[in-house]
Structure formats: structure tokens, C-alpha cells
PDB file of N, CA and C in Angstrom:
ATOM      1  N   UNK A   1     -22.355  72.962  -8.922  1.00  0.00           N
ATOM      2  CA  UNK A   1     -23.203  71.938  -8.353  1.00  0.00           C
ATOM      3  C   UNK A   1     -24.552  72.560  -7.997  1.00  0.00           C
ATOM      4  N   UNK A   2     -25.825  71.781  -8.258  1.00  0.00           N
ATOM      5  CA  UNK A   2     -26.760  72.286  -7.992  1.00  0.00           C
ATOM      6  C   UNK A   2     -27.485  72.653  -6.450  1.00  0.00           C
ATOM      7  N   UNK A   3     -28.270  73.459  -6.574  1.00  0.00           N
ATOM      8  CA  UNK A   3     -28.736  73.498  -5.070  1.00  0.00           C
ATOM      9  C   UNK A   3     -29.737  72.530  -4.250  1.00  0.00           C
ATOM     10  N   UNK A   4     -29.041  71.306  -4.156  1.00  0.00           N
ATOM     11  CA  UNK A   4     -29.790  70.026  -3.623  1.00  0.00           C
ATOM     12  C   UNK A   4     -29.510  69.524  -2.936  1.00  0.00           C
ATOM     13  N   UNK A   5     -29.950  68.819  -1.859  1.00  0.00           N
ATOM     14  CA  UNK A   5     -29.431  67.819  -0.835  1.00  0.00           C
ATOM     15  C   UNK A   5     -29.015  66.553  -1.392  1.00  0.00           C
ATOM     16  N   UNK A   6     -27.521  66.415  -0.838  1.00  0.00           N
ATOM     17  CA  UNK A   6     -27.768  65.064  -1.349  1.00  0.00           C
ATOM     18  C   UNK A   6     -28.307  63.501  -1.190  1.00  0.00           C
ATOM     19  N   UNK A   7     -28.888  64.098   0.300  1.00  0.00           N
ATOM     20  CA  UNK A   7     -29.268  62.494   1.044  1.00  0.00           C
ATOM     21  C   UNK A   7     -31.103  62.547   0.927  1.00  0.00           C
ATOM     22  N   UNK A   8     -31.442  63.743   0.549  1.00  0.00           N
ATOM     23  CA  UNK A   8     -33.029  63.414   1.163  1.00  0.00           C
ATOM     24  C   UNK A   8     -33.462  64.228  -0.460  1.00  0.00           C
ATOM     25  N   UNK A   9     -32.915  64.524  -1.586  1.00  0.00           N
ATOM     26  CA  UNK A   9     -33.071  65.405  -2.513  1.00  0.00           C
ATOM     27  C   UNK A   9     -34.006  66.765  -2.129  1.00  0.00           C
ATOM     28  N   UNK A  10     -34.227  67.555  -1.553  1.00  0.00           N
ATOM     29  CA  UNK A  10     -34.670  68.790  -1.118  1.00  0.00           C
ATOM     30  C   UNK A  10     -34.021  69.523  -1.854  1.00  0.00           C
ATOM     31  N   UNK A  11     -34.696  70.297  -2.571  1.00  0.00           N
ATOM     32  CA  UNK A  11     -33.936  71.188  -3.605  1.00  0.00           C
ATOM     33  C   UNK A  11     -34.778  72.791  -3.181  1.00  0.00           C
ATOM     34  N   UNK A  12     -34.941  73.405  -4.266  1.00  0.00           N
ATOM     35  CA  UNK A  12     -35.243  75.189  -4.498  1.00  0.00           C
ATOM     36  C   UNK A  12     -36.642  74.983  -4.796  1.00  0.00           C
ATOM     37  N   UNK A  13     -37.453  75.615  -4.013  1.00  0.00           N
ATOM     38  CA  UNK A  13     -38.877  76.195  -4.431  1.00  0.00           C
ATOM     39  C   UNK A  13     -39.155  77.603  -4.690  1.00  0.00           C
ATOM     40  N   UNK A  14     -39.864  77.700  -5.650  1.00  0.00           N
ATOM     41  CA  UNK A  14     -40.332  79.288  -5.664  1.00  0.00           C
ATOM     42  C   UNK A  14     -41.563  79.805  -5.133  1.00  0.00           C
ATOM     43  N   UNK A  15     -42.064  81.153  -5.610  1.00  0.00           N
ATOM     44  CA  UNK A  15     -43.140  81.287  -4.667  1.00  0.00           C
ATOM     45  C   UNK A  15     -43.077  83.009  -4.775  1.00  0.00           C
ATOM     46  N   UNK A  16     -43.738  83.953  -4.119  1.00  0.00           N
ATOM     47  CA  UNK A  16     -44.350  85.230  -4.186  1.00  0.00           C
ATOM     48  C   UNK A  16     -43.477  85.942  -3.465  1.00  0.00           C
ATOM     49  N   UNK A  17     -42.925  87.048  -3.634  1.00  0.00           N
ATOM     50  CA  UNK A  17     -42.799  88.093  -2.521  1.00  0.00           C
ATOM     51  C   UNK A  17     -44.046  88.679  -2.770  1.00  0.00           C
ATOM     52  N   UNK A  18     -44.691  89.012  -1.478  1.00  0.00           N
ATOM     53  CA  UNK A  18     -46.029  89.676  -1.791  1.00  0.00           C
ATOM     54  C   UNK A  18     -46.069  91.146  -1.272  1.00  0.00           C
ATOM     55  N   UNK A  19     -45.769  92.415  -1.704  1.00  0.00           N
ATOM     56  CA  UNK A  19     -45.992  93.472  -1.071  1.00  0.00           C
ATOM     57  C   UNK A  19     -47.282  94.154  -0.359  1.00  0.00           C
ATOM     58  N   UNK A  20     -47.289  95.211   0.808  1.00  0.00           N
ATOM     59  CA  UNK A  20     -48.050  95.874   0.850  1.00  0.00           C
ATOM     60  C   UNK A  20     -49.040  96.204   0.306  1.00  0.00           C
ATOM     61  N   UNK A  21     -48.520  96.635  -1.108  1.00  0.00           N
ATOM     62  CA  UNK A  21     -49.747  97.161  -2.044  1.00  0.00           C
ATOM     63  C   UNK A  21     -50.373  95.965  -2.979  1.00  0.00           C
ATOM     64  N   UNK A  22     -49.988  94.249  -2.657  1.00  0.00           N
ATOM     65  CA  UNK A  22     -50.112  93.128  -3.049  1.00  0.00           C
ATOM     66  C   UNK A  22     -49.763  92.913  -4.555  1.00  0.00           C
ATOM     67  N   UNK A  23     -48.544  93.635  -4.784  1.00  0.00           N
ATOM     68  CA  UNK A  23     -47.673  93.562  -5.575  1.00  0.00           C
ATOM     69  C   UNK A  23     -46.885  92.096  -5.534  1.00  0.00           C
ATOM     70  N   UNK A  24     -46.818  91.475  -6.863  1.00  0.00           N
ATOM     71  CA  UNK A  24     -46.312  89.972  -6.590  1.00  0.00           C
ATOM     72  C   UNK A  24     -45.082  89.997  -7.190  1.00  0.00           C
ATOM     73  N   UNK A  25     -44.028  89.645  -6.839  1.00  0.00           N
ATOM     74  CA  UNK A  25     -42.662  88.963  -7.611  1.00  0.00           C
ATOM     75  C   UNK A  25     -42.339  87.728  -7.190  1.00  0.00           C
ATOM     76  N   UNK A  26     -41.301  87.673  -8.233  1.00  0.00           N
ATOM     77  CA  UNK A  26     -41.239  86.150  -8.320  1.00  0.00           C
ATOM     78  C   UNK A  26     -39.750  85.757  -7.131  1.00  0.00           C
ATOM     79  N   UNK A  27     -39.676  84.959  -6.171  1.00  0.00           N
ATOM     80  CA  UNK A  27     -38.789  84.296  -5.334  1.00  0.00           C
ATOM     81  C   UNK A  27     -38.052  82.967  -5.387  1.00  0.00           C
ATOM     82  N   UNK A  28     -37.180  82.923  -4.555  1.00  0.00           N
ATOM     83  CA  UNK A  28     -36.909  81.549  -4.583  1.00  0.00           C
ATOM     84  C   UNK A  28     -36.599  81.270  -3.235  1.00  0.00           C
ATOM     85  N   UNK A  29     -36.503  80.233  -3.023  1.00  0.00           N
ATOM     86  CA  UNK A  29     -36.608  79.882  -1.393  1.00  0.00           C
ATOM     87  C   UNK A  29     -35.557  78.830  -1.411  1.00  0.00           C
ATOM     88  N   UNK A  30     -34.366  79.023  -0.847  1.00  0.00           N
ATOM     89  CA  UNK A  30     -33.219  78.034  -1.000  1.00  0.00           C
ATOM     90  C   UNK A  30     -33.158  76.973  -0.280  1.00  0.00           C
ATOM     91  N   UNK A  31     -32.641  75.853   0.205  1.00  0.00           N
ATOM     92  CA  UNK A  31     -32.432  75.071   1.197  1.00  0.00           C
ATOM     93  C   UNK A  31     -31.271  75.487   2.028  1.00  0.00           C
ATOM     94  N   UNK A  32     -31.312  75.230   3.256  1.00  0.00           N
ATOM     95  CA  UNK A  32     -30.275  75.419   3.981  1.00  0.00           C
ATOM     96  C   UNK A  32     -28.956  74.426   3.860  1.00  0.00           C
ATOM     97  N   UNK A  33     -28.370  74.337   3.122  1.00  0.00           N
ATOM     98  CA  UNK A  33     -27.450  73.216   2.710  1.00  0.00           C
ATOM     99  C   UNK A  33     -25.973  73.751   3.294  1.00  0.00           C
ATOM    100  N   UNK A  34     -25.583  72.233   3.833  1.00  0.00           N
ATOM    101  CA  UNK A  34     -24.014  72.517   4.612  1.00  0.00           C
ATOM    102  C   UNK A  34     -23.212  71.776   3.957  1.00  0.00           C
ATOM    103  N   UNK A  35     -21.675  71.848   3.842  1.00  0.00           N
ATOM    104  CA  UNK A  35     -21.241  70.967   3.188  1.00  0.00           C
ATOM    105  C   UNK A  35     -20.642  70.218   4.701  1.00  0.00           C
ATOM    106  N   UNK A  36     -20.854  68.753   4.723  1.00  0.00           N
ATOM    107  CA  UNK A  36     -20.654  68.455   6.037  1.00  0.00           C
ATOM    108  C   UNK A  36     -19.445  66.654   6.019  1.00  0.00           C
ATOM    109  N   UNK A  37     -19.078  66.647   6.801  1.00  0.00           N
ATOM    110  CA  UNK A  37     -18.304  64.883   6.714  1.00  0.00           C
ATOM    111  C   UNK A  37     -19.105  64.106   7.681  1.00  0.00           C
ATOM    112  N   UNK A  38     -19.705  62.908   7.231  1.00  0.00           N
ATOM    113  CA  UNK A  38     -20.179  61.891   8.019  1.00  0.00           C
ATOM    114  C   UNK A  38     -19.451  61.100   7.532  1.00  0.00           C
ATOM    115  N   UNK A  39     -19.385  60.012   9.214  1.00  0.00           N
ATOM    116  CA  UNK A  39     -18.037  58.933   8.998  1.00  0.00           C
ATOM    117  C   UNK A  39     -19.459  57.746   8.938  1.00  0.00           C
ATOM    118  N   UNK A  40     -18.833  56.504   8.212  1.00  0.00           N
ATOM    119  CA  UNK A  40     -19.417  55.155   8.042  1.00  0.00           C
ATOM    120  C   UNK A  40     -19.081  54.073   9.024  1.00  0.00           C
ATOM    121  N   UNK A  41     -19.810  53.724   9.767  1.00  0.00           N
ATOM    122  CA  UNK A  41     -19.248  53.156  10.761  1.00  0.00           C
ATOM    123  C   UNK A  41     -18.836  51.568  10.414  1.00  0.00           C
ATOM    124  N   UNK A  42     -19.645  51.063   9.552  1.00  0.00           N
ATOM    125  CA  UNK A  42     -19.222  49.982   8.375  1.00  0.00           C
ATOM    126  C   UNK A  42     -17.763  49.910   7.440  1.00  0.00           C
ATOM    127  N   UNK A  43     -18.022  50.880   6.920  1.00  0.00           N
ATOM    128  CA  UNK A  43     -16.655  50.848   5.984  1.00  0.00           C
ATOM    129  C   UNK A  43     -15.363  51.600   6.732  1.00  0.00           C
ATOM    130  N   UNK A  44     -15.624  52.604   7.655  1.00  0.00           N
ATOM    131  CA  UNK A  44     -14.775  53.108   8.915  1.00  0.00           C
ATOM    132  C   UNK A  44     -14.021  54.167   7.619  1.00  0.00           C
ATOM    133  N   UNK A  45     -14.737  54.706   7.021  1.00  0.00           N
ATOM    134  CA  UNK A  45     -14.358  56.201   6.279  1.00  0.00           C
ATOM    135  C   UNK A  45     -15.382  56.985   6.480  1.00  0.00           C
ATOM    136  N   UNK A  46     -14.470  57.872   6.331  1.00  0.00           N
ATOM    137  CA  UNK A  46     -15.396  59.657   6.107  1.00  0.00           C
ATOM    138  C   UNK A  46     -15.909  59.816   4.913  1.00  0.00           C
ATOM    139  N   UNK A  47     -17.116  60.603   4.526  1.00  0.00           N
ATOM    140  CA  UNK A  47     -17.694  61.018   3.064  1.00  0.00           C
ATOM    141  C   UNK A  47     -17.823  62.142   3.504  1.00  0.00           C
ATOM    142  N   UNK A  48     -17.738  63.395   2.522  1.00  0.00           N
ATOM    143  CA  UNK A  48     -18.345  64.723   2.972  1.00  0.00           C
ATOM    144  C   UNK A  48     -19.411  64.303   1.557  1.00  0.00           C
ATOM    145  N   UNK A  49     -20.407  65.490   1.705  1.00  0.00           N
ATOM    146  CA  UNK A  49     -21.866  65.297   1.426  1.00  0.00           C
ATOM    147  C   UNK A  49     -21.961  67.099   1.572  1.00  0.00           C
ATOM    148  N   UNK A  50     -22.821  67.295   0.710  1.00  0.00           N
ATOM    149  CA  UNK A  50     -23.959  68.693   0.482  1.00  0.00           C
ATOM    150  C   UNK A  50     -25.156  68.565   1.330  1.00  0.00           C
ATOM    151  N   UNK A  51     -25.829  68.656   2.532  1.00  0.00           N
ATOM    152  CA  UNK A  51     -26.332  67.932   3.068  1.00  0.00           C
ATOM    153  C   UNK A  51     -27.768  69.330   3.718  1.00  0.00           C
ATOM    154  N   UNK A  52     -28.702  69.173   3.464  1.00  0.00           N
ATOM    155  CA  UNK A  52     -29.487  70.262   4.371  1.00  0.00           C
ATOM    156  C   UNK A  52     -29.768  69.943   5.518  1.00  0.00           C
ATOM    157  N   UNK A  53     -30.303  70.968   6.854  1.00  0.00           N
ATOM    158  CA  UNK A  53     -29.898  71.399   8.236  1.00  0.00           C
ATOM    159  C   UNK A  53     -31.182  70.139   8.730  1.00  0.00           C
ATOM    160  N   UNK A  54     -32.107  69.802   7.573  1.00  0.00           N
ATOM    161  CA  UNK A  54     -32.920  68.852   8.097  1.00  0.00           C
ATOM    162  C   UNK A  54     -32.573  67.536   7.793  1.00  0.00           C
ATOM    163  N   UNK A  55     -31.758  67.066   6.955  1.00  0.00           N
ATOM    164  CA  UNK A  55     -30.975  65.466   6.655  1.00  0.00           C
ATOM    165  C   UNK A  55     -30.387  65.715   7.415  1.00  0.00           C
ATOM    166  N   UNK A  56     -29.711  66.060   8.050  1.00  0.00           N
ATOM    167  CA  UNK A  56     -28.458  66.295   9.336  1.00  0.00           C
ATOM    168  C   UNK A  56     -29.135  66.101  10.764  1.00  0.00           C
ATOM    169  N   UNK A  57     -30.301  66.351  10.991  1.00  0.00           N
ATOM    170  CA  UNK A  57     -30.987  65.773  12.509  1.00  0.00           C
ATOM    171  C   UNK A  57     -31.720  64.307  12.079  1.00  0.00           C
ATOM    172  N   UNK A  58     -31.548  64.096  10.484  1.00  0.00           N
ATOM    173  CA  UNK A  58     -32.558  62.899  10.462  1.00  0.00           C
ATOM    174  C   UNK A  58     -31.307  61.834  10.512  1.00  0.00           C
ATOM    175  N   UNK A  59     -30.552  61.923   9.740  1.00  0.00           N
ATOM    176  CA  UNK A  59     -29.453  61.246  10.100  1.00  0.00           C
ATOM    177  C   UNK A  59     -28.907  61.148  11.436  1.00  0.00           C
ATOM    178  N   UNK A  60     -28.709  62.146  12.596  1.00  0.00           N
ATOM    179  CA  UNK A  60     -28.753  61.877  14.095  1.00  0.00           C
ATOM    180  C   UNK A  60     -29.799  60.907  14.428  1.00  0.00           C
ATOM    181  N   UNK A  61     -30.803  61.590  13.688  1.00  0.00           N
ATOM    182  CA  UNK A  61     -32.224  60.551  14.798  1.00  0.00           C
ATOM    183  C   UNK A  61     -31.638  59.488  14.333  1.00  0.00           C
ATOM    184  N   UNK A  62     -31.672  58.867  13.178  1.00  0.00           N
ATOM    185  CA  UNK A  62     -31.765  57.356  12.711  1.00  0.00           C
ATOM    186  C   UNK A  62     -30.560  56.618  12.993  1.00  0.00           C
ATOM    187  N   UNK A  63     -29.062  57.532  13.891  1.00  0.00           N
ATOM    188  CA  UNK A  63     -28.540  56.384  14.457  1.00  0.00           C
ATOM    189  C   UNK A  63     -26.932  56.645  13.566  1.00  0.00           C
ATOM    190  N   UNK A  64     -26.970  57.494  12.531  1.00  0.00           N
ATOM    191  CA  UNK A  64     -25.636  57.605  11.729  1.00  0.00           C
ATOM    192  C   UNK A  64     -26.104  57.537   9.911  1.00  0.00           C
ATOM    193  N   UNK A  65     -24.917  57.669   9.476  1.00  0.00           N
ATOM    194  CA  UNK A  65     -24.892  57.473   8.249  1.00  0.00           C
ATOM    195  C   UNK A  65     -25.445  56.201   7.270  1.00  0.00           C
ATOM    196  N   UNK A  66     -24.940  54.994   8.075  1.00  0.00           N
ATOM    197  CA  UNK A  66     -25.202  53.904   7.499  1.00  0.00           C
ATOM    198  C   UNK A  66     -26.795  53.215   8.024  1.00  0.00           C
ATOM    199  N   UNK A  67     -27.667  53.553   9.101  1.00  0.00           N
ATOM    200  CA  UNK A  67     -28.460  53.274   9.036  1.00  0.00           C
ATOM    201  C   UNK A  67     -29.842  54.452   8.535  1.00  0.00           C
ATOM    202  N   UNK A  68     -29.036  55.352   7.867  1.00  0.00           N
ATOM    203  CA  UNK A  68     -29.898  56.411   7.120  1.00  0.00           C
ATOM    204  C   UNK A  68     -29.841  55.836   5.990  1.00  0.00           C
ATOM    205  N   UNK A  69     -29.047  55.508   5.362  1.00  0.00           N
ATOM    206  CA  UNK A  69     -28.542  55.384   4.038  1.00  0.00           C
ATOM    207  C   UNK A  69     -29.443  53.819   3.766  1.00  0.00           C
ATOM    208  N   UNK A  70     -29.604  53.244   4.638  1.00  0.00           N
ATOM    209  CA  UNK A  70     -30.082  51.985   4.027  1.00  0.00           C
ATOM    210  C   UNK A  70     -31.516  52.092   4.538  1.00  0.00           C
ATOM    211  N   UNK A  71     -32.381  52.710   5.060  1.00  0.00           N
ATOM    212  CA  UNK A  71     -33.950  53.291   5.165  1.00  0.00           C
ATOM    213  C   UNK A  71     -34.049  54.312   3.792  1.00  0.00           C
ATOM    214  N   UNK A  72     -33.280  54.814   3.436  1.00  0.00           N
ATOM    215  CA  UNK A  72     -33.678  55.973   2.142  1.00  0.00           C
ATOM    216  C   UNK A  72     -33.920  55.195   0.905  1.00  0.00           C
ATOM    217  N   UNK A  73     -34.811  56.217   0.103  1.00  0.00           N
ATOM    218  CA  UNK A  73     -34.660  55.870  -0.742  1.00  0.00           C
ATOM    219  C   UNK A  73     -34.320  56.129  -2.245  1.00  0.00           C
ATOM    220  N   UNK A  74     -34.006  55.402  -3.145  1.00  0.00           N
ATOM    221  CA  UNK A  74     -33.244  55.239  -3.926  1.00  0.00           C
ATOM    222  C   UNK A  74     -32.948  56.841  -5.115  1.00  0.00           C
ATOM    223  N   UNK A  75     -34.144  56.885  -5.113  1.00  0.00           N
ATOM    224  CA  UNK A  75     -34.396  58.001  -6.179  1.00  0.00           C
ATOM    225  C   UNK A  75     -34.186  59.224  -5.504  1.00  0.00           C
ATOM    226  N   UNK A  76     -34.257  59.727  -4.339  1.00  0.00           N
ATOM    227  CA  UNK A  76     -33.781  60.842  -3.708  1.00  0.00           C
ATOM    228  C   UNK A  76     -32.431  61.181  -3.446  1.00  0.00           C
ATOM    229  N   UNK A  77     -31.601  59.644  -3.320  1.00  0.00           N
ATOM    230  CA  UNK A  77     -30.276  59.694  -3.207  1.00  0.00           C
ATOM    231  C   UNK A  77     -29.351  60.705  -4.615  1.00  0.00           C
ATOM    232  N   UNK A  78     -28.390  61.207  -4.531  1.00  0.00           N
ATOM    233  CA  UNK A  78     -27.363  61.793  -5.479  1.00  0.00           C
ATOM    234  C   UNK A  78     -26.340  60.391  -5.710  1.00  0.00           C
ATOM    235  N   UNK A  79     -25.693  60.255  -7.161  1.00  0.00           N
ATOM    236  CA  UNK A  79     -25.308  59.210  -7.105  1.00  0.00           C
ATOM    237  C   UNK A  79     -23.553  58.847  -6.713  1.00  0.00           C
ATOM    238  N   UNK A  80     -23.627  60.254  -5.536  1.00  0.00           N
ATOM    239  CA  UNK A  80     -22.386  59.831  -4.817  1.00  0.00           C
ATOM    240  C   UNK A  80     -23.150  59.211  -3.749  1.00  0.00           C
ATOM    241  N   UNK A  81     -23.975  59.545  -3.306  1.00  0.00           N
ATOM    242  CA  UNK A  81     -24.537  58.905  -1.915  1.00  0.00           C
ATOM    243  C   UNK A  81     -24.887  56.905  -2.235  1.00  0.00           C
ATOM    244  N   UNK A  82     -25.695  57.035  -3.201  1.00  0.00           N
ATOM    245  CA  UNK A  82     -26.161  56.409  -3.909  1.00  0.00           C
ATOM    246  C   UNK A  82     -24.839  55.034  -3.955  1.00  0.00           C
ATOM    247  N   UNK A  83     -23.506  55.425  -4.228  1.00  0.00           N
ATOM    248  CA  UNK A  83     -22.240  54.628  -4.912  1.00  0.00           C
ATOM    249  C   UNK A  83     -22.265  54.564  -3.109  1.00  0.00           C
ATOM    250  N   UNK A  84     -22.445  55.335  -2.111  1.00  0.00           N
ATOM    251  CA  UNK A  84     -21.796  54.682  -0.816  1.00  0.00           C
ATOM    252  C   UNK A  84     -22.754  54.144  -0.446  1.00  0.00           C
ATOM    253  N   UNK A  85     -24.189  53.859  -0.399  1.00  0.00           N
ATOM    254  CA  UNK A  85     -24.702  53.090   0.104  1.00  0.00           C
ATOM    255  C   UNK A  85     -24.979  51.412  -0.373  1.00  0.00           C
ATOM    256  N   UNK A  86     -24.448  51.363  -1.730  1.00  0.00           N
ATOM    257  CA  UNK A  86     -23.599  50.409  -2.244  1.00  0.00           C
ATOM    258  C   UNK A  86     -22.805  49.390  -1.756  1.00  0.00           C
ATOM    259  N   UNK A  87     -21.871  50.485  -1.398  1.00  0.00           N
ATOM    260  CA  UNK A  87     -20.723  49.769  -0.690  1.00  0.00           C
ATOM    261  C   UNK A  87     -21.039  49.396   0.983  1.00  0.00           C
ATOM    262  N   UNK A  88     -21.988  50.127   1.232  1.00  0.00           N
ATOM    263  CA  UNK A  88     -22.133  50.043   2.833  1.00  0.00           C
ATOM    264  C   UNK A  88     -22.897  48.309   2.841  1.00  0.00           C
ATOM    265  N   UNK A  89     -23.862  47.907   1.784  1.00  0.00           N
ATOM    266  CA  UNK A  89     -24.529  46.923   2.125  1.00  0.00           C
ATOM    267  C   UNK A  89     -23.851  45.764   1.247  1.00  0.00           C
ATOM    268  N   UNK A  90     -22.670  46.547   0.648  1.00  0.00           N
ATOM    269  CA  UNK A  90     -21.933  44.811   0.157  1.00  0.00           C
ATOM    270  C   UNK A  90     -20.913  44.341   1.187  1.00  0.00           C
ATOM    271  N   UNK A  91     -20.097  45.822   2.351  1.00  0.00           N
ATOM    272  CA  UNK A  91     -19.836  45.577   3.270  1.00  0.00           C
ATOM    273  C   UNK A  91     -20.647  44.590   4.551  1.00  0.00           C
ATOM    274  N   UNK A  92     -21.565  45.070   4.736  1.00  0.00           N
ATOM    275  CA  UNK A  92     -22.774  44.148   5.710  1.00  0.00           C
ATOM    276  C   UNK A  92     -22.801  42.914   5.091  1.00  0.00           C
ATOM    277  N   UNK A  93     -22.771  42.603   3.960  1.00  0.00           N
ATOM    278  CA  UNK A  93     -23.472  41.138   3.141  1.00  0.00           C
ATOM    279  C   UNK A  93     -22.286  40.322   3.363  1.00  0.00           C
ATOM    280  N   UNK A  94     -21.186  40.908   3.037  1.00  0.00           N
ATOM    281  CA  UNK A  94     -19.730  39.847   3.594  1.00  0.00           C
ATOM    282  C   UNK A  94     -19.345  39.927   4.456  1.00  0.00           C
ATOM    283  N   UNK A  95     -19.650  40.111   5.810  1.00  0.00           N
ATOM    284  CA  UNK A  95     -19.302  40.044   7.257  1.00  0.00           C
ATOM    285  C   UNK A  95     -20.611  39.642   7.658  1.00  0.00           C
TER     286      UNK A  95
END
């Protein structure tokens, strides 16, 4: 699996190690990615998710899973996230 978030897509950047003698190589700069379970308070299941250390306070701020999931957007989502936020708003639409 690749090195990506799956709720906010944040992936790998590169960039310089720059030495002393301003010697350049080439880097990569990873995301901090957790593999983590957020529960749906809608559908009342758990998903685990690949998730980085900064989707994980944005998802606190915004209140949970399901009201992250339906502010995001579409093209950043992975299309497991993507298949639950699906279900989260066909859940909402029939109740």
C-alpha cells in the first residue's frame, strides 16, 4: 500500500539533504501515517483507515468521522473512505 493518507490524500515529498560543504542529495520526507479505527456514529461501525497525525486532529476538530467525511472532498478521499462516506449519507438520507 502506498504511502498516503487516506482521508486528506497527503502523500511523500522530496527535497535536498543539504550538507555543510552544500553538497545536495536527493530525500524524501514521509508522512506521519497511523493505521488507526474510527467508529461512525451513523452507521454505528468501526473502519480502520491509514490515516496521518494531521487528519487525526482534523477529524477531532470537526466532531468525528462522519462529519469529516461529508466536508471532504471527493478527490482526496481513497476509495475505501470514499465507499464509507457513501454509505454514511445514504444512511442520513433514509432516516
Amino acid at each position: 500500500m502506498s504511502r498516503r493518507c487516506e482521508l486528506t490524500g497527503k502523500g511523500v515529498l522530496t527535497g535536498n539533504n543539504v550538507s555543510h560543504a552544500n553538497n545536495k542529495t536527493r530525500r524524501r520526507f514521509l508522512p506521519n501515517l497511523n493505521e488507526v479505527t474510527l467508529q461512525s456514529d451513523t452507521l454505528g461501525r468501526a473502519f480502520k483507515f491509514k490515516v496521518s497525525a494531521a487528519a487525526m486532529r482534523t477529524v477531532d476538530h470537526r466532531g468525528g468521522l462522519d462529519n469529516f467525511l461529508a466536508k471532504a472532498k471527493v478527490d482526496e478521499l481513497s476509495p475505501a473512505a470514499l465507499k464509507v462516506k457513501k454509505e454514511i449519507e445514504a444512511a442520513q438520507a433514509s432516516a
